[in-house]
N, C-alpha and C. Protein backbone atom coordinates (compact mmCIF):
# COMPACT_ATOMS: atom_id res chain seq x y z
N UNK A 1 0.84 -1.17 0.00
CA UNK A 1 0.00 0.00 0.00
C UNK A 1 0.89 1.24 0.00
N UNK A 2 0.82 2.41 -0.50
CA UNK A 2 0.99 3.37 -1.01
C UNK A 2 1.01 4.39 0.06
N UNK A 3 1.99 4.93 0.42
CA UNK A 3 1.62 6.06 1.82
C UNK A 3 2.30 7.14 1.36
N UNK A 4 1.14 8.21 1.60
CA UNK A 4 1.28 9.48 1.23
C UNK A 4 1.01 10.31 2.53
N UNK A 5 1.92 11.69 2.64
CA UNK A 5 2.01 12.63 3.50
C UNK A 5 0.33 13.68 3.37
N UNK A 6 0.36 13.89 4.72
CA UNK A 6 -0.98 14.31 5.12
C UNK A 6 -1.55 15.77 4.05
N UNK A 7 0.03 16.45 3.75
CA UNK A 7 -0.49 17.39 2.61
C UNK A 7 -1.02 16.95 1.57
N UNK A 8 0.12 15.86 1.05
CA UNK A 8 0.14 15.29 -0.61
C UNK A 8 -1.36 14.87 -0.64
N UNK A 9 -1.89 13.76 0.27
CA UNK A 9 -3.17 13.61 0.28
C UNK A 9 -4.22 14.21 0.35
N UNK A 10 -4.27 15.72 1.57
CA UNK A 10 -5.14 17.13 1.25
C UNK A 10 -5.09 17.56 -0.17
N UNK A 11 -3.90 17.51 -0.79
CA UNK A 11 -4.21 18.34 -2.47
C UNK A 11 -4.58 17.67 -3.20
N UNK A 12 -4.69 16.05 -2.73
CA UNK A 12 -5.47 14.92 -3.99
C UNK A 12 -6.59 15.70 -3.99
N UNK A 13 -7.44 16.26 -2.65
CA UNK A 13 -8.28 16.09 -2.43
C UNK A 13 -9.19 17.29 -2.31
N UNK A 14 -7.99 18.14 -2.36
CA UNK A 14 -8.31 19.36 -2.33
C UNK A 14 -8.97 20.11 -1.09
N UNK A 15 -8.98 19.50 0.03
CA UNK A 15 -9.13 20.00 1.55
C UNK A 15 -8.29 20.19 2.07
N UNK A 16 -8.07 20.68 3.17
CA UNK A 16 -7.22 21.25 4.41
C UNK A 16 -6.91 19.82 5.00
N UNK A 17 -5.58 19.99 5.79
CA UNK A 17 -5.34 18.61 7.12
C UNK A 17 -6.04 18.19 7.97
N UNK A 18 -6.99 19.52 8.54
CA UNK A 18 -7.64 19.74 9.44
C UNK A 18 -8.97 19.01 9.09
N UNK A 19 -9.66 18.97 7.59
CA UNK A 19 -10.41 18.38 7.48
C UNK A 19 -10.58 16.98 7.14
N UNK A 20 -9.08 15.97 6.66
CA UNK A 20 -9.05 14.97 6.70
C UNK A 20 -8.84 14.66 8.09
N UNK A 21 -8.54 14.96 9.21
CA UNK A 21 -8.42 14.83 10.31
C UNK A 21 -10.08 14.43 10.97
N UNK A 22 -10.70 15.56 10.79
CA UNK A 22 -12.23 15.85 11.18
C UNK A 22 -12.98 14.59 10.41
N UNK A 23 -12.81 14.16 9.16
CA UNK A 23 -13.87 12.85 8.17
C UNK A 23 -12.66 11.97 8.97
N UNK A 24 -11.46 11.66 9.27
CA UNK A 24 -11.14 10.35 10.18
C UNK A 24 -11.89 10.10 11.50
N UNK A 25 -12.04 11.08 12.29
CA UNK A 25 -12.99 10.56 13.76
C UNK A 25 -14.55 10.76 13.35
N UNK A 26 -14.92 11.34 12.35
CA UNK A 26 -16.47 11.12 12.01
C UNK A 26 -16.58 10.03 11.04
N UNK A 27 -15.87 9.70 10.01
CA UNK A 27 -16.47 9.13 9.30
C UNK A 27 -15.97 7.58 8.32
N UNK A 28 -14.65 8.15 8.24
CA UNK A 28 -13.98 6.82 8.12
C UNK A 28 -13.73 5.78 9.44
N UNK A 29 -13.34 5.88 9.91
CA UNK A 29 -13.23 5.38 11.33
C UNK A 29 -14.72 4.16 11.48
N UNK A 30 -15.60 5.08 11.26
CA UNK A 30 -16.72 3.74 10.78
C UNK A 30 -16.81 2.99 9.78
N UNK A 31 -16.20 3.27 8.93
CA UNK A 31 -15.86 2.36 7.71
C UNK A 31 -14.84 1.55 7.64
N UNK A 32 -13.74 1.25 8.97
CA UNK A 32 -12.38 1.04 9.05
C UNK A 32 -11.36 1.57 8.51
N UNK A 33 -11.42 2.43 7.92
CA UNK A 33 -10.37 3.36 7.08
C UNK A 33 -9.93 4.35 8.66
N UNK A 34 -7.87 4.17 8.35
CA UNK A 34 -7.81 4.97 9.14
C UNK A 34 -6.81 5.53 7.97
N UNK A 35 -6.50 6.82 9.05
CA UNK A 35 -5.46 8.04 8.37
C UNK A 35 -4.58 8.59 9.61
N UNK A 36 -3.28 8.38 8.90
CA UNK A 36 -1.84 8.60 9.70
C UNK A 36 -1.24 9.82 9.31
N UNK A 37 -1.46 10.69 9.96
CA UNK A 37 -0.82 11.85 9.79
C UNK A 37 0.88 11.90 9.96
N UNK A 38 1.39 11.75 8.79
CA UNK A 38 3.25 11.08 9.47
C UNK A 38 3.45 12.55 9.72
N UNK A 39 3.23 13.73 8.79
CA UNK A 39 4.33 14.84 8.24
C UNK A 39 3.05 15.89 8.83
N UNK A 40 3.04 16.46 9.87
CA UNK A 40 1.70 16.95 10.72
C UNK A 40 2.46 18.66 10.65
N UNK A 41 2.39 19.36 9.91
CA UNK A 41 2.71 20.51 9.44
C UNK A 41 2.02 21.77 10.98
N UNK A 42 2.33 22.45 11.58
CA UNK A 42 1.94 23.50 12.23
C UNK A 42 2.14 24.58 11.96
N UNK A 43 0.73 24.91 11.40
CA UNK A 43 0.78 26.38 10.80
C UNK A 43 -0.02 27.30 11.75
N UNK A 44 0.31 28.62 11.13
CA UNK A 44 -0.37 29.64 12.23
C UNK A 44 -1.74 30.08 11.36
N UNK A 45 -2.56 30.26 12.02
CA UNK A 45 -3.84 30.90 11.55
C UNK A 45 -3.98 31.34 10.13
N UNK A 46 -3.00 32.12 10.44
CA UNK A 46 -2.95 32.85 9.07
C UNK A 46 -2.36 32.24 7.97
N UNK A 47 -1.40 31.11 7.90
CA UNK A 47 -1.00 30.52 6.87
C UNK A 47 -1.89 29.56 6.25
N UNK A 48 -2.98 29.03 7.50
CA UNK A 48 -3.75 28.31 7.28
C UNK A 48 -5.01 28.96 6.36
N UNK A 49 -5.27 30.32 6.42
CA UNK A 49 -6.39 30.98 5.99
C UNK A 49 -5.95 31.50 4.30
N UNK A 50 -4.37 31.25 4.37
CA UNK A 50 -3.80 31.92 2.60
C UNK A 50 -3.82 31.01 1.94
N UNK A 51 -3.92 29.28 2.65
CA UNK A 51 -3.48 28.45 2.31
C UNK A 51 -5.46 27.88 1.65
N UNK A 52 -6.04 28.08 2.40
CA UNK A 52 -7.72 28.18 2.03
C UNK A 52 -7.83 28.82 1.24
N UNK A 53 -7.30 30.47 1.06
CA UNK A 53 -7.58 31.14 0.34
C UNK A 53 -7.66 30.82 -1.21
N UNK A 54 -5.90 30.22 -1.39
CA UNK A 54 -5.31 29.63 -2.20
C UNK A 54 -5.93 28.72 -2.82
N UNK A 55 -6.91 27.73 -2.26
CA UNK A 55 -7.50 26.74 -2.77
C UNK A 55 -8.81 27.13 -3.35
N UNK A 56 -9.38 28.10 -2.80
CA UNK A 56 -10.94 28.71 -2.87
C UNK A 56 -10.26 28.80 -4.42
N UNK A 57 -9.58 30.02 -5.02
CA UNK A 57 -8.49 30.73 -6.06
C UNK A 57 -8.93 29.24 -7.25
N UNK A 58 -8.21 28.66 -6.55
CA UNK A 58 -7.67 27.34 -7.80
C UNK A 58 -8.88 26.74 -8.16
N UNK A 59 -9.74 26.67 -7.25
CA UNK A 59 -11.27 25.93 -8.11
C UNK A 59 -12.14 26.91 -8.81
N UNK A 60 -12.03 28.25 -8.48
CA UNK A 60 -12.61 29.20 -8.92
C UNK A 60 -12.33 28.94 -10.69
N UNK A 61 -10.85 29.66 -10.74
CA UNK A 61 -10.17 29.59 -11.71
C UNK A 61 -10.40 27.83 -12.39
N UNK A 62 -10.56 27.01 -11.94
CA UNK A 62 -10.50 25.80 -12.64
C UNK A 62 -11.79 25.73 -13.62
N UNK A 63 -12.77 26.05 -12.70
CA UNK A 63 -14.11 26.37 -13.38
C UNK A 63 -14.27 26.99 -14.53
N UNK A 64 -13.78 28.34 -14.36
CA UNK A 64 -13.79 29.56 -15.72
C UNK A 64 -13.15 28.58 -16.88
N UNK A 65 -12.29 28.20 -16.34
CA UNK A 65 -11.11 27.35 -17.58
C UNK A 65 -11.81 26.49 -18.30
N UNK A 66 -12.62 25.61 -17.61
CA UNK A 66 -13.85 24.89 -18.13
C UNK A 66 -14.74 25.29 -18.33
N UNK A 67 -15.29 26.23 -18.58
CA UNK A 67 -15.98 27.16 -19.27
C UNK A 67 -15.80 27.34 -20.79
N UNK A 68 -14.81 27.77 -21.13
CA UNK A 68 -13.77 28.31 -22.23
C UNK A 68 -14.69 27.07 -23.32
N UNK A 69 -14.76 26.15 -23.14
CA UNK A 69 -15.22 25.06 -23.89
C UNK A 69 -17.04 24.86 -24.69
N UNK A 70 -17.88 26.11 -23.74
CA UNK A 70 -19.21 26.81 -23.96
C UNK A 70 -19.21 27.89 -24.49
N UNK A 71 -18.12 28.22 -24.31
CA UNK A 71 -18.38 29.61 -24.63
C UNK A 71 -19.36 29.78 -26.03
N UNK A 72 -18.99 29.52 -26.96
CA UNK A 72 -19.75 29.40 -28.39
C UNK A 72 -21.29 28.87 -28.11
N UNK A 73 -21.30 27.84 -27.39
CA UNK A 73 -22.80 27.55 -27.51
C UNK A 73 -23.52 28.87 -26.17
N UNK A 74 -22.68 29.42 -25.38
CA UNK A 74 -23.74 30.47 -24.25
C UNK A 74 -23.59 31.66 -25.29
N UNK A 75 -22.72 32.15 -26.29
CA UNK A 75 -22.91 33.04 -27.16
C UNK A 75 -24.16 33.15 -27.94
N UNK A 76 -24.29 31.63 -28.02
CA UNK A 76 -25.52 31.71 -29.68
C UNK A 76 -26.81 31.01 -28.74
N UNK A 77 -26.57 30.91 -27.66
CA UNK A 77 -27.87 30.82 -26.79
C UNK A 77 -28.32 32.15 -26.25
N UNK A 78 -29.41 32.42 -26.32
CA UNK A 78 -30.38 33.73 -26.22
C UNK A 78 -31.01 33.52 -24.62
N UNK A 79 -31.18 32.20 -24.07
CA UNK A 79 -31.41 32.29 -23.19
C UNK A 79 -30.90 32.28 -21.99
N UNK A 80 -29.36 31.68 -22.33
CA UNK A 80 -28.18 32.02 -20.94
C UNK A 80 -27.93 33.77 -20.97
């Protein structure tokens, strides 16, 4: 089996540590799935909030990008 650091696995996933942390005691944990935090990073508030920020950013932007691909049909649609 394959072991990945608690970040590498947040950016598969695109959540915070904090929230694979939070779905291990709610929710995997009933499913037998556990999660080992080896590489447990301590950040301060604020790195944690640029680091959210950062992610909010990247799906935003991922979206528009996938967009780009309608564009022609929301042009010649009258009703979008």
């Amino acid at each position: 089996m394959k072991q990945y650091k608690a970040k590498e696995f947040s950016e598969m996933l695109n959540v915070s540590v904090k929230t694979l942390q939070r779905w291990d005691n709610q929710f995997l944990r009933k499913m037998g799935v556990e999660i080992m935090i080896v590489n447990n990073e301590k950040l301060s508030p604020q790195e944690e909030l640029v680091q959210d920020l950062i992610s909010i950013i990247h799906v935003f932007s991922c979206r528009i990008y996938g967009l780009r691909k309608y564009k022609k049909k929301m042009s010649e649609d009258e009703d979008l």
